[in-house]
PDB file of N, CA and C in Angstrom:
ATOM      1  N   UNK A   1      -6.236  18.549  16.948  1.00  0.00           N
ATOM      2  CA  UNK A   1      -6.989  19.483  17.753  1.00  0.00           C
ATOM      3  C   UNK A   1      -8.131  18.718  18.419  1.00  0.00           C
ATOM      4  N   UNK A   2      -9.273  18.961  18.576  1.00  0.00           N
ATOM      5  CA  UNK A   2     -10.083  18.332  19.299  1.00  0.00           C
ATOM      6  C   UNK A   2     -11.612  17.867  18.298  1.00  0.00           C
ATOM      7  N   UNK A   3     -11.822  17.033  18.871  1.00  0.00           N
ATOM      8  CA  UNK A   3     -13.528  16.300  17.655  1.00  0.00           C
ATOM      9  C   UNK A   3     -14.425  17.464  18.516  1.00  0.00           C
ATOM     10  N   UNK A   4     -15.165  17.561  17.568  1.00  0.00           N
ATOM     11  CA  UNK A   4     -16.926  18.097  18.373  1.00  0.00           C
ATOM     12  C   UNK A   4     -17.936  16.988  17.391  1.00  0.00           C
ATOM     13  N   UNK A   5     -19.115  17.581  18.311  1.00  0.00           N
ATOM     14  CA  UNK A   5     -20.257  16.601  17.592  1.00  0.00           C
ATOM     15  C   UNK A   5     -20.943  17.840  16.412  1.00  0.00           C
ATOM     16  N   UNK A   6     -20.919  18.891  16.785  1.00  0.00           N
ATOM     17  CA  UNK A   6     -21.505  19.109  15.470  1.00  0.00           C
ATOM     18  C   UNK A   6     -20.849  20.858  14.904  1.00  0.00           C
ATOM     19  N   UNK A   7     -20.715  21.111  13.505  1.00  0.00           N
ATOM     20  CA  UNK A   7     -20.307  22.223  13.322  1.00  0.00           C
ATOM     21  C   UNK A   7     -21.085  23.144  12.926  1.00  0.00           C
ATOM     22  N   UNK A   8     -21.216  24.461  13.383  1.00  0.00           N
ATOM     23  CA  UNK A   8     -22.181  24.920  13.741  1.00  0.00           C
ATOM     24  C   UNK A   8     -22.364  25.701  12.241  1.00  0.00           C
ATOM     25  N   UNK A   9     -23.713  26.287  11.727  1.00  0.00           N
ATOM     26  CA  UNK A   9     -23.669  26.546  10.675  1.00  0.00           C
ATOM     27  C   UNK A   9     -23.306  28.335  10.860  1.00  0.00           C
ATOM     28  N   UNK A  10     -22.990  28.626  11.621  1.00  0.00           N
ATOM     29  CA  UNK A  10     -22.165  30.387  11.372  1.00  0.00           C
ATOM     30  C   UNK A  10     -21.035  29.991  11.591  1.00  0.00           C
ATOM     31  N   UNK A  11     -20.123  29.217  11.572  1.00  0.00           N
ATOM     32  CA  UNK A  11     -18.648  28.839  11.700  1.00  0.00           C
ATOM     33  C   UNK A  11     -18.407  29.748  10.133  1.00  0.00           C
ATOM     34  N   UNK A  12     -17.235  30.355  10.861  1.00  0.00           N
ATOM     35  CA  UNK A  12     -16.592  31.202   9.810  1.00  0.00           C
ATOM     36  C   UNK A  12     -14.900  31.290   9.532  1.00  0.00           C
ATOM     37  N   UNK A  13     -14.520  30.073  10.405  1.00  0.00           N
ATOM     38  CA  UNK A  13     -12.833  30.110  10.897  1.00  0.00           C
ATOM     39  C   UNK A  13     -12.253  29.116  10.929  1.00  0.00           C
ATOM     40  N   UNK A  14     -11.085  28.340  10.666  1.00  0.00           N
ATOM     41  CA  UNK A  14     -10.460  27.538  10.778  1.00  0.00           C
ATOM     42  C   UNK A  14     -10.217  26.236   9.714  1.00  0.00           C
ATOM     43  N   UNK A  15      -9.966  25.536   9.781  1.00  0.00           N
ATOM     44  CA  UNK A  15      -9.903  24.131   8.767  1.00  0.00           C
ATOM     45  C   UNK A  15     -10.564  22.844   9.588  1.00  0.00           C
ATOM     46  N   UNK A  16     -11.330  22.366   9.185  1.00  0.00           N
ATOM     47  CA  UNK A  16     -12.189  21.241   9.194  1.00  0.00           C
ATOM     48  C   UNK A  16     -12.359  19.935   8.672  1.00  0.00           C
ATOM     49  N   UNK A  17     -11.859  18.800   9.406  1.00  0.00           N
ATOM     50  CA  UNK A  17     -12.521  17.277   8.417  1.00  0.00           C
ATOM     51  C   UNK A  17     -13.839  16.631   8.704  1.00  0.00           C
ATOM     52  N   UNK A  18     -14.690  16.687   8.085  1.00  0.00           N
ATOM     53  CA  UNK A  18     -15.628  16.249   8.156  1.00  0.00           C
ATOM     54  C   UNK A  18     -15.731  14.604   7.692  1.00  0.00           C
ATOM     55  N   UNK A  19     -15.311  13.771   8.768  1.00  0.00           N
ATOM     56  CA  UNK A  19     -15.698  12.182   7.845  1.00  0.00           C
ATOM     57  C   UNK A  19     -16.485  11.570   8.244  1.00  0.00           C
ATOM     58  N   UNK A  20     -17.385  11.158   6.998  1.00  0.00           N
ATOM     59  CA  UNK A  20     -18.867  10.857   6.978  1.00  0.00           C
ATOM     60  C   UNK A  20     -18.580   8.942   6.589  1.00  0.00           C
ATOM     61  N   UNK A  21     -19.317   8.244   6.563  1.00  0.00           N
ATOM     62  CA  UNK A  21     -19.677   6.810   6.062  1.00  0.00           C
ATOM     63  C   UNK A  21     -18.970   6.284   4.951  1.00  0.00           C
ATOM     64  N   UNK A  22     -18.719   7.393   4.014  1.00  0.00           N
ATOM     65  CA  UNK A  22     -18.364   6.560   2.862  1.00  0.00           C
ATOM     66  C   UNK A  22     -17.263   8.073   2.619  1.00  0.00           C
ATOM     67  N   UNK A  23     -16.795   9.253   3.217  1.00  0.00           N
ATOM     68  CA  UNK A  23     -15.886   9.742   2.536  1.00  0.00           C
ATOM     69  C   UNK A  23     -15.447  10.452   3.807  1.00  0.00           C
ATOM     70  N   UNK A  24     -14.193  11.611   3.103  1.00  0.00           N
ATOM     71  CA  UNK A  24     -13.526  12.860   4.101  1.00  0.00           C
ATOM     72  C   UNK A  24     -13.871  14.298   3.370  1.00  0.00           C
ATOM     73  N   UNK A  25     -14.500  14.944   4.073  1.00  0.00           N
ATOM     74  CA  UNK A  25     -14.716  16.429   3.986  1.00  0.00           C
ATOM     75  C   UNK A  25     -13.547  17.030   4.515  1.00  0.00           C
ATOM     76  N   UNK A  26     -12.802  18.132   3.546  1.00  0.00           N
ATOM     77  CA  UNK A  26     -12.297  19.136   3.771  1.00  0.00           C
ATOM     78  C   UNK A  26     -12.899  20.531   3.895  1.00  0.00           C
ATOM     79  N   UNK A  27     -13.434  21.469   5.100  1.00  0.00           N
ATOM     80  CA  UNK A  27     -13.423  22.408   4.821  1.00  0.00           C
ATOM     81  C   UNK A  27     -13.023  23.400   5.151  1.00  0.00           C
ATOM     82  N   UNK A  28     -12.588  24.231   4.521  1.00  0.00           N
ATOM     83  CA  UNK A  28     -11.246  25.652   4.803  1.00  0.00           C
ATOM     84  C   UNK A  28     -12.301  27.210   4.548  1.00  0.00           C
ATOM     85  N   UNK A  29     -12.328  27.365   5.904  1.00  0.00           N
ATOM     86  CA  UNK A  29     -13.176  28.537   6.003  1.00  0.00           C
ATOM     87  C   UNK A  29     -12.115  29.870   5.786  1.00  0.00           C
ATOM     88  N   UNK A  30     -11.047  29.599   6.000  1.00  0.00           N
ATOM     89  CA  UNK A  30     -10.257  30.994   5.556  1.00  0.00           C
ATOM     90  C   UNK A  30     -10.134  31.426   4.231  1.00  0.00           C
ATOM     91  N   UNK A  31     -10.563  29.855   3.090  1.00  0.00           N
ATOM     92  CA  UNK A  31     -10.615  30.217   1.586  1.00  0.00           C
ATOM     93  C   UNK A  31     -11.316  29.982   1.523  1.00  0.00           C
ATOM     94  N   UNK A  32     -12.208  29.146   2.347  1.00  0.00           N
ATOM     95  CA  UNK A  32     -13.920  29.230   1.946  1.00  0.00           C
ATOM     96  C   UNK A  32     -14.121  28.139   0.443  1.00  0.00           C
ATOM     97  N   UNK A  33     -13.366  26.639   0.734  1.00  0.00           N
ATOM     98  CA  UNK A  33     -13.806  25.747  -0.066  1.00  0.00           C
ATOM     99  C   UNK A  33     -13.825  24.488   0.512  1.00  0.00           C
ATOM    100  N   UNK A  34     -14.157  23.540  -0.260  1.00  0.00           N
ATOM    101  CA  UNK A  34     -14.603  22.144   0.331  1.00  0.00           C
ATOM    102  C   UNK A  34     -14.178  21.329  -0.561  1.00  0.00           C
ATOM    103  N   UNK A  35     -13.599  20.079  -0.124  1.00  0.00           N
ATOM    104  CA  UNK A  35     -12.765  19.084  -1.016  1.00  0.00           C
ATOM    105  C   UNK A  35     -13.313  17.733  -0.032  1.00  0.00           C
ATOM    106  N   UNK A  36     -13.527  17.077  -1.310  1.00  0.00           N
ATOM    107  CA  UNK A  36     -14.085  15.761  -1.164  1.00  0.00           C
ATOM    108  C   UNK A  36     -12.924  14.910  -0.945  1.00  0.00           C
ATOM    109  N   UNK A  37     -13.154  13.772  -0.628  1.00  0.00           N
ATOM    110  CA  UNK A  37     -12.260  12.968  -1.059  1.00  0.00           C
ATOM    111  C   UNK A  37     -12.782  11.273  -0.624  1.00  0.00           C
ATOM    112  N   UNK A  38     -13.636  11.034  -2.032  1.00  0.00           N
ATOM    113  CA  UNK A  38     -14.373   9.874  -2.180  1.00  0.00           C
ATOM    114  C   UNK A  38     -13.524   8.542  -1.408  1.00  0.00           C
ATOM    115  N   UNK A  39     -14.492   7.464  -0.495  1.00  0.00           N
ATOM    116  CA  UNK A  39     -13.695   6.239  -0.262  1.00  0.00           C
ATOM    117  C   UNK A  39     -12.662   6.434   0.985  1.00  0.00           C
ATOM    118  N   UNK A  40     -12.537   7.728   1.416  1.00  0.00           N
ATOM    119  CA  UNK A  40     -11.972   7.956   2.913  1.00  0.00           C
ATOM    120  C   UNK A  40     -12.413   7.984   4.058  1.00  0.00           C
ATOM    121  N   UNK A  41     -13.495   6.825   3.984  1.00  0.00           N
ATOM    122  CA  UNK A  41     -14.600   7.387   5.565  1.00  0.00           C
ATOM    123  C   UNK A  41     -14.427   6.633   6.481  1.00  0.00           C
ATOM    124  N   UNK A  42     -15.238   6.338   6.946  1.00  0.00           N
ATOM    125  CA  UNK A  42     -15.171   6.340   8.621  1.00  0.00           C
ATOM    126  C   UNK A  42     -16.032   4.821   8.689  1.00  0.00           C
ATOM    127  N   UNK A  43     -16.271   3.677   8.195  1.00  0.00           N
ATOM    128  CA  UNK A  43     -16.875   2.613   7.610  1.00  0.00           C
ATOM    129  C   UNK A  43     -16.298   1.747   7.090  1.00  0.00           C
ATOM    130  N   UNK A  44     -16.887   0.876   7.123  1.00  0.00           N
ATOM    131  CA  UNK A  44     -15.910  -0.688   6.518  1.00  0.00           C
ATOM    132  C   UNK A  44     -17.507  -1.641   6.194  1.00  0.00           C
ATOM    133  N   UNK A  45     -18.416  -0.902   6.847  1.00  0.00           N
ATOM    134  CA  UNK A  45     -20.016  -1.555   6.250  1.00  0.00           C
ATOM    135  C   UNK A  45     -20.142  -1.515   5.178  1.00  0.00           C
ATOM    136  N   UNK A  46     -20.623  -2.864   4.838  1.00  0.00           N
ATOM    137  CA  UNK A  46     -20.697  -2.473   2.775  1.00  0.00           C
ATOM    138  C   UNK A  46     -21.995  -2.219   2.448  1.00  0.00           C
ATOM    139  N   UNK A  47     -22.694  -1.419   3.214  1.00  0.00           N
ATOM    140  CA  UNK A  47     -23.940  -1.360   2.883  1.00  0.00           C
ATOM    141  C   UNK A  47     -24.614   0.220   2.894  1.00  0.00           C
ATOM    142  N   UNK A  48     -22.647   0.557   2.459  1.00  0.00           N
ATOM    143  CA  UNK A  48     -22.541   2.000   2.132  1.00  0.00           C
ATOM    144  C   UNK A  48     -21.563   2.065   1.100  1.00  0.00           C
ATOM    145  N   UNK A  49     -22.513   2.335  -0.100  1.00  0.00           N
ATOM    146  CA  UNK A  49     -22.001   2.790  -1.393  1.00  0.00           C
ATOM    147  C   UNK A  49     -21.102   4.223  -1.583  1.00  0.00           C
ATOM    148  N   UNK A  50     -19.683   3.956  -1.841  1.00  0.00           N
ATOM    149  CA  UNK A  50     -19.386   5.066  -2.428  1.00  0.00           C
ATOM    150  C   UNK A  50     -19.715   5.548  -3.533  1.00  0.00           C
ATOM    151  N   UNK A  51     -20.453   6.804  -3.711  1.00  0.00           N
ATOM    152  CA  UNK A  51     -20.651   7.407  -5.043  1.00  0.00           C
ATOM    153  C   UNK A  51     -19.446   8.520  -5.409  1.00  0.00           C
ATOM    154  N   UNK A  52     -19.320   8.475  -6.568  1.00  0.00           N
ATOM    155  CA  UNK A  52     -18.666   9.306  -7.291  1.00  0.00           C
ATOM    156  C   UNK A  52     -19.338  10.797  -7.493  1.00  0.00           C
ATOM    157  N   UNK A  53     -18.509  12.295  -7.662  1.00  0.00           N
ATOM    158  CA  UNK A  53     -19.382  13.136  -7.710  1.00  0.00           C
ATOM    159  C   UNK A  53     -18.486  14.451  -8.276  1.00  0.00           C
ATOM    160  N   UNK A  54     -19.304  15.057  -9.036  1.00  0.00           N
ATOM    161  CA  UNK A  54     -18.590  16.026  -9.962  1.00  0.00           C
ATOM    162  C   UNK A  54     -17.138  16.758  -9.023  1.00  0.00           C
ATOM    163  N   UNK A  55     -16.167  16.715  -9.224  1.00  0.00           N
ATOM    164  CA  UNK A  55     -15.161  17.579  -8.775  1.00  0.00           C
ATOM    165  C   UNK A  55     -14.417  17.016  -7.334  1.00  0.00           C
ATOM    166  N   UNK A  56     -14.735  15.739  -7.307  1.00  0.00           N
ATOM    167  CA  UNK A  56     -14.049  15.061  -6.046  1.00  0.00           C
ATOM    168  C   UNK A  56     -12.483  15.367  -6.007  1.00  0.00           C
ATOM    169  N   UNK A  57     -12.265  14.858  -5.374  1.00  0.00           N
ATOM    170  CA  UNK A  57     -10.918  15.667  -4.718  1.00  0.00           C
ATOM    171  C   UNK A  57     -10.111  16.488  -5.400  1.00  0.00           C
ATOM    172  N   UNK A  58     -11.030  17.755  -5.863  1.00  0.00           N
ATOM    173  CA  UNK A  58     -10.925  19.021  -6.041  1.00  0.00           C
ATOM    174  C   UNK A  58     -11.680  20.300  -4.913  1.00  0.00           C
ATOM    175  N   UNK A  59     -10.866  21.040  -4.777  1.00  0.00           N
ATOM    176  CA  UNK A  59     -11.570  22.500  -3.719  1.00  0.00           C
ATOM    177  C   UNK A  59     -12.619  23.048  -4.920  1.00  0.00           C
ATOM    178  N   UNK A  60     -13.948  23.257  -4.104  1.00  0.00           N
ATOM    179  CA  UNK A  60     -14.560  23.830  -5.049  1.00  0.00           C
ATOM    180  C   UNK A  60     -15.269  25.024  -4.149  1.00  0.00           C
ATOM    181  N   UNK A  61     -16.085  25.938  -4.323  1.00  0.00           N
ATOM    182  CA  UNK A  61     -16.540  27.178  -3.963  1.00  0.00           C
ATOM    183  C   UNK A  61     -17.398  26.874  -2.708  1.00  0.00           C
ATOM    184  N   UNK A  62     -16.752  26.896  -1.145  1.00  0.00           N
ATOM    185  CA  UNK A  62     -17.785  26.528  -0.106  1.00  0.00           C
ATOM    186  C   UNK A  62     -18.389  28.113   0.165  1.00  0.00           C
ATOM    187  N   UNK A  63     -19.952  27.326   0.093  1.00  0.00           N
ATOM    188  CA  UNK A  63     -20.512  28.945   0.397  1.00  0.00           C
ATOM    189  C   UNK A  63     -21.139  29.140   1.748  1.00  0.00           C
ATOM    190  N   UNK A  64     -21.663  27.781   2.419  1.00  0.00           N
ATOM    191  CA  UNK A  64     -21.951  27.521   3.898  1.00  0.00           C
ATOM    192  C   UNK A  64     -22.108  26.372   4.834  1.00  0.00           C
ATOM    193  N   UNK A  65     -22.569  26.017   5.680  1.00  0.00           N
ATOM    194  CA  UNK A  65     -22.929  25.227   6.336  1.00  0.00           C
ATOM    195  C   UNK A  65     -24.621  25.114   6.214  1.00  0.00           C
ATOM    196  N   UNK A  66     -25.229  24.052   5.979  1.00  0.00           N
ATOM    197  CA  UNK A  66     -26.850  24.598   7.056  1.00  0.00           C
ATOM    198  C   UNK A  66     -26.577  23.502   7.742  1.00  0.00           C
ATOM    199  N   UNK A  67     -26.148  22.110   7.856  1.00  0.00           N
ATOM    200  CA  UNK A  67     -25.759  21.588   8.917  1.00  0.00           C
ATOM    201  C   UNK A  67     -24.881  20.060   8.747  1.00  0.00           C
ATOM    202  N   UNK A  68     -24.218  19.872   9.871  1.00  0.00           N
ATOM    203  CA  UNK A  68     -23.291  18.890   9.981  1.00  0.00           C
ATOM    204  C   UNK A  68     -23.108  18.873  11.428  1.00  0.00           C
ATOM    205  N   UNK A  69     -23.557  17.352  11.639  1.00  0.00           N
ATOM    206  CA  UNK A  69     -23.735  16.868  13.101  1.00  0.00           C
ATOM    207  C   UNK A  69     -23.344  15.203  12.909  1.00  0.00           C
ATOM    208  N   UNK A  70     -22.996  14.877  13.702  1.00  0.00           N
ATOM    209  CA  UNK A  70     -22.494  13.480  14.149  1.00  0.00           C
ATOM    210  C   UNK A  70     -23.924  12.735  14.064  1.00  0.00           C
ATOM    211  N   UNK A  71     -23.710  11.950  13.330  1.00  0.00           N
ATOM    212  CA  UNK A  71     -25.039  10.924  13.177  1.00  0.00           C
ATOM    213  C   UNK A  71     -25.964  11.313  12.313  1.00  0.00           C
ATOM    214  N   UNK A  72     -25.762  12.144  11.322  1.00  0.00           N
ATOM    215  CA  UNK A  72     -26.696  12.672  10.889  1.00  0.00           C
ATOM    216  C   UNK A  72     -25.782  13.383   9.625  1.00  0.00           C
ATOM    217  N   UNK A  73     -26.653  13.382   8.388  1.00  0.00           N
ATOM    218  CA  UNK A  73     -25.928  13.875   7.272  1.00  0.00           C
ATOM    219  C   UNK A  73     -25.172  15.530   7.021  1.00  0.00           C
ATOM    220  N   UNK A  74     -24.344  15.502   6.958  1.00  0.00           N
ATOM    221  CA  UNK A  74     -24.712  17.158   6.569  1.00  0.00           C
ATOM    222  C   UNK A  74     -25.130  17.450   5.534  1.00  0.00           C
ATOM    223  N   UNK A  75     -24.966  19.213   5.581  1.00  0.00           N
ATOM    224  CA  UNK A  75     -25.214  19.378   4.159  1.00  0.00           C
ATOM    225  C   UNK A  75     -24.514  20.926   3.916  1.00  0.00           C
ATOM    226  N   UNK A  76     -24.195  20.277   2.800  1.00  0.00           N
ATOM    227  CA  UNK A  76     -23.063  21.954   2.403  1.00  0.00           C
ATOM    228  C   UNK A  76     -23.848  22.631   1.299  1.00  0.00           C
ATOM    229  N   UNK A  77     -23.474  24.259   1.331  1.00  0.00           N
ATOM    230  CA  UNK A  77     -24.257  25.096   0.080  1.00  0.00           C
ATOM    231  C   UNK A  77     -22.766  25.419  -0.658  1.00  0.00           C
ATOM    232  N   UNK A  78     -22.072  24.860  -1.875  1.00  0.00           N
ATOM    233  CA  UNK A  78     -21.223  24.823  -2.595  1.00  0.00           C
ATOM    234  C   UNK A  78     -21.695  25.907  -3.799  1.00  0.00           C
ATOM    235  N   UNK A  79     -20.787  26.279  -4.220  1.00  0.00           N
ATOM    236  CA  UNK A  79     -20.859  26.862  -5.988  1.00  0.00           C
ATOM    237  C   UNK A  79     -20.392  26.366  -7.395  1.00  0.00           C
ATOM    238  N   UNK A  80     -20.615  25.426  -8.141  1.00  0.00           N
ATOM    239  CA  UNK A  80     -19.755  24.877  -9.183  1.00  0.00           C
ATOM    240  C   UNK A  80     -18.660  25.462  -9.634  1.00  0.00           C
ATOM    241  N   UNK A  81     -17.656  25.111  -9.720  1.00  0.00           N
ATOM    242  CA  UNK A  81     -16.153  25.140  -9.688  1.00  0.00           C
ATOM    243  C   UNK A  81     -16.535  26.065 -11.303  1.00  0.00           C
ATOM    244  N   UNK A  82     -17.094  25.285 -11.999  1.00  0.00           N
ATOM    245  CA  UNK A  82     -16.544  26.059 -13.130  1.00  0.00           C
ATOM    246  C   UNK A  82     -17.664  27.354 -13.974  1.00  0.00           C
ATOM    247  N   UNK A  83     -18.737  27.583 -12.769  1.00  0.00           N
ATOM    248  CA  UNK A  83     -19.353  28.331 -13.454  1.00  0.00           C
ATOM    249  C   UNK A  83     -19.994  28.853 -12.017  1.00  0.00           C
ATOM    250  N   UNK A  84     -19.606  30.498 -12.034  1.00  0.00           N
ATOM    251  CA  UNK A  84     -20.011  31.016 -10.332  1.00  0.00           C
ATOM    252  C   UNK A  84     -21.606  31.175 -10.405  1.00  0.00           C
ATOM    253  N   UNK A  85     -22.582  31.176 -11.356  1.00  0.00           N
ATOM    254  CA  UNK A  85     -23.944  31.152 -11.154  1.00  0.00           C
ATOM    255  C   UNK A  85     -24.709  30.262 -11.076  1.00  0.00           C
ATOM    256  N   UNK A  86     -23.996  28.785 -10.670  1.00  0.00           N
ATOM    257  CA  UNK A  86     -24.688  27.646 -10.712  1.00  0.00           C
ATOM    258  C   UNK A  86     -24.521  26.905  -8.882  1.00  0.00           C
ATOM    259  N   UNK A  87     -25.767  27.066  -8.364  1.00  0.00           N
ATOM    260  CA  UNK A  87     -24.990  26.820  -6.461  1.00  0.00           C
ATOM    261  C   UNK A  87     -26.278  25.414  -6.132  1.00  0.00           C
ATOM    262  N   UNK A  88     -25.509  25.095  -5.824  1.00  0.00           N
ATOM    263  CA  UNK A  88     -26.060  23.764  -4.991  1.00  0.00           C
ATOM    264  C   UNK A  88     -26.068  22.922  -4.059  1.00  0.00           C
ATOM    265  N   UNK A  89     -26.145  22.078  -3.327  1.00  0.00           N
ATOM    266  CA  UNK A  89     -26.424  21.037  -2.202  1.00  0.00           C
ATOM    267  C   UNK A  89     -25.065  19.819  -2.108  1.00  0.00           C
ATOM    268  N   UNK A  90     -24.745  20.070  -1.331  1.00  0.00           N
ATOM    269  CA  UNK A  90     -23.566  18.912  -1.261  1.00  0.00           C
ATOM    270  C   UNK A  90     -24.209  18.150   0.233  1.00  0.00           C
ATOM    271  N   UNK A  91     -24.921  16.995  -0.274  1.00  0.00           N
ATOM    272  CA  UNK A  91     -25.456  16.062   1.056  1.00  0.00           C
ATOM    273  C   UNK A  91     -24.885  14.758   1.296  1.00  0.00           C
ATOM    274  N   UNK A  92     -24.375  14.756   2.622  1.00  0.00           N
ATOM    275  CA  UNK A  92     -23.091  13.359   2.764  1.00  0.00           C
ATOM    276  C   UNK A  92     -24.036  11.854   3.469  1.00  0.00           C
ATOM    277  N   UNK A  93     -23.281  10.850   3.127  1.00  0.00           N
ATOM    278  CA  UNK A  93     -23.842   9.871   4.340  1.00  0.00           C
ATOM    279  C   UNK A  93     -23.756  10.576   5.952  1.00  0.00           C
ATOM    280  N   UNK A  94     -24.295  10.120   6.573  1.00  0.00           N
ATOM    281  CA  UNK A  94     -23.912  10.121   7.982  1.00  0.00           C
ATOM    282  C   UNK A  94     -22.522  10.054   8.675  1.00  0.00           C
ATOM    283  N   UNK A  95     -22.696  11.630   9.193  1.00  0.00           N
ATOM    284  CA  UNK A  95     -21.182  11.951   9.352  1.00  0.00           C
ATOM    285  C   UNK A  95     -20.760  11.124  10.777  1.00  0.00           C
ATOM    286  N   UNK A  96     -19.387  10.691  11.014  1.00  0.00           N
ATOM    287  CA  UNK A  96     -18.632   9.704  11.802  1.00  0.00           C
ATOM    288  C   UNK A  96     -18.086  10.595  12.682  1.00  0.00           C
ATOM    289  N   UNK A  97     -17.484  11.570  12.404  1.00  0.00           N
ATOM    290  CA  UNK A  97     -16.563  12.563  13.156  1.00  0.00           C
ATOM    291  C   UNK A  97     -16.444  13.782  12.826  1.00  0.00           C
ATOM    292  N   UNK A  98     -16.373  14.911  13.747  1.00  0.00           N
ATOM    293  CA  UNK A  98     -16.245  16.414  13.050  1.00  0.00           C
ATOM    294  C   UNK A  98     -14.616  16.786  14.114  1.00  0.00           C
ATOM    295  N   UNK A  99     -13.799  17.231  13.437  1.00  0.00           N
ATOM    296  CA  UNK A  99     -12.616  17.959  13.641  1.00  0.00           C
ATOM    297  C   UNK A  99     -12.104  18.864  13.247  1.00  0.00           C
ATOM    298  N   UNK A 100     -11.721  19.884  14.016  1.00  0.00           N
ATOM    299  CA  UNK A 100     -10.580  21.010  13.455  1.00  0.00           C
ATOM    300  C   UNK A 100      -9.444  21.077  13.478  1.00  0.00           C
ATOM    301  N   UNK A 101      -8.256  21.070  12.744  1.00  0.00           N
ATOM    302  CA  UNK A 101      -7.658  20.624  12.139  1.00  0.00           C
ATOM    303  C   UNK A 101      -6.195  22.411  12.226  1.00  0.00           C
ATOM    304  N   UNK A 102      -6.968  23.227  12.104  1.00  0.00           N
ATOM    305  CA  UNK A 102      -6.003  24.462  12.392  1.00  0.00           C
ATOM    306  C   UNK A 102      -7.367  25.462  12.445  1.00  0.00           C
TER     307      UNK A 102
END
């Protein structure tokens, strides 16, 4: 489908890759989750550490956007997979590319 530079944070539709510096964002707004997938990015600079992070390439509870733009980190509002009252910050390197995907 086509790249944009940034996804807007009321996006409520479609499937999304988000690849940042050091990984690939999945996100699926029709089920409304987000899947990591550590070491798939958009970089070959080694002066970007992949980190490891609870529930990587697992879908876990996407609850929004507040932002994701080209050049600039995003940041996702997630819910822990295994406990729905625990919500937190998913913040990436500097994203490379934004696409939709369906």
């Amino acid at each position: 489908m086509a790249n944009t530079q940034e996804l807007e944070p009321d996006t409520t539709d479609g499937v999304w890759t988000v690849v940042t510096r050091t990984s690939t964002y999945l996100l699926d707004f029709e089920e409304m989750t987000l899947l990591r997938a550590p070491g798939v990015g958009g970089s070959t600079d080694d002066t970007w550490a992949v980190s490891q992070l609870r529930r990587d390439s697992e879908d876990i509870p996407l609850l929004g956007v507040k932002s994701c733009r080209v050049g600039e980190s995003a940041q996702f509002w997630v819910r822990a997979a295994d406990d729905p009252d625990v919500r937190t910050w998913r913040i990436t390197t500097p994203v490379v590319s934004i696409e939709r995907i369906s």
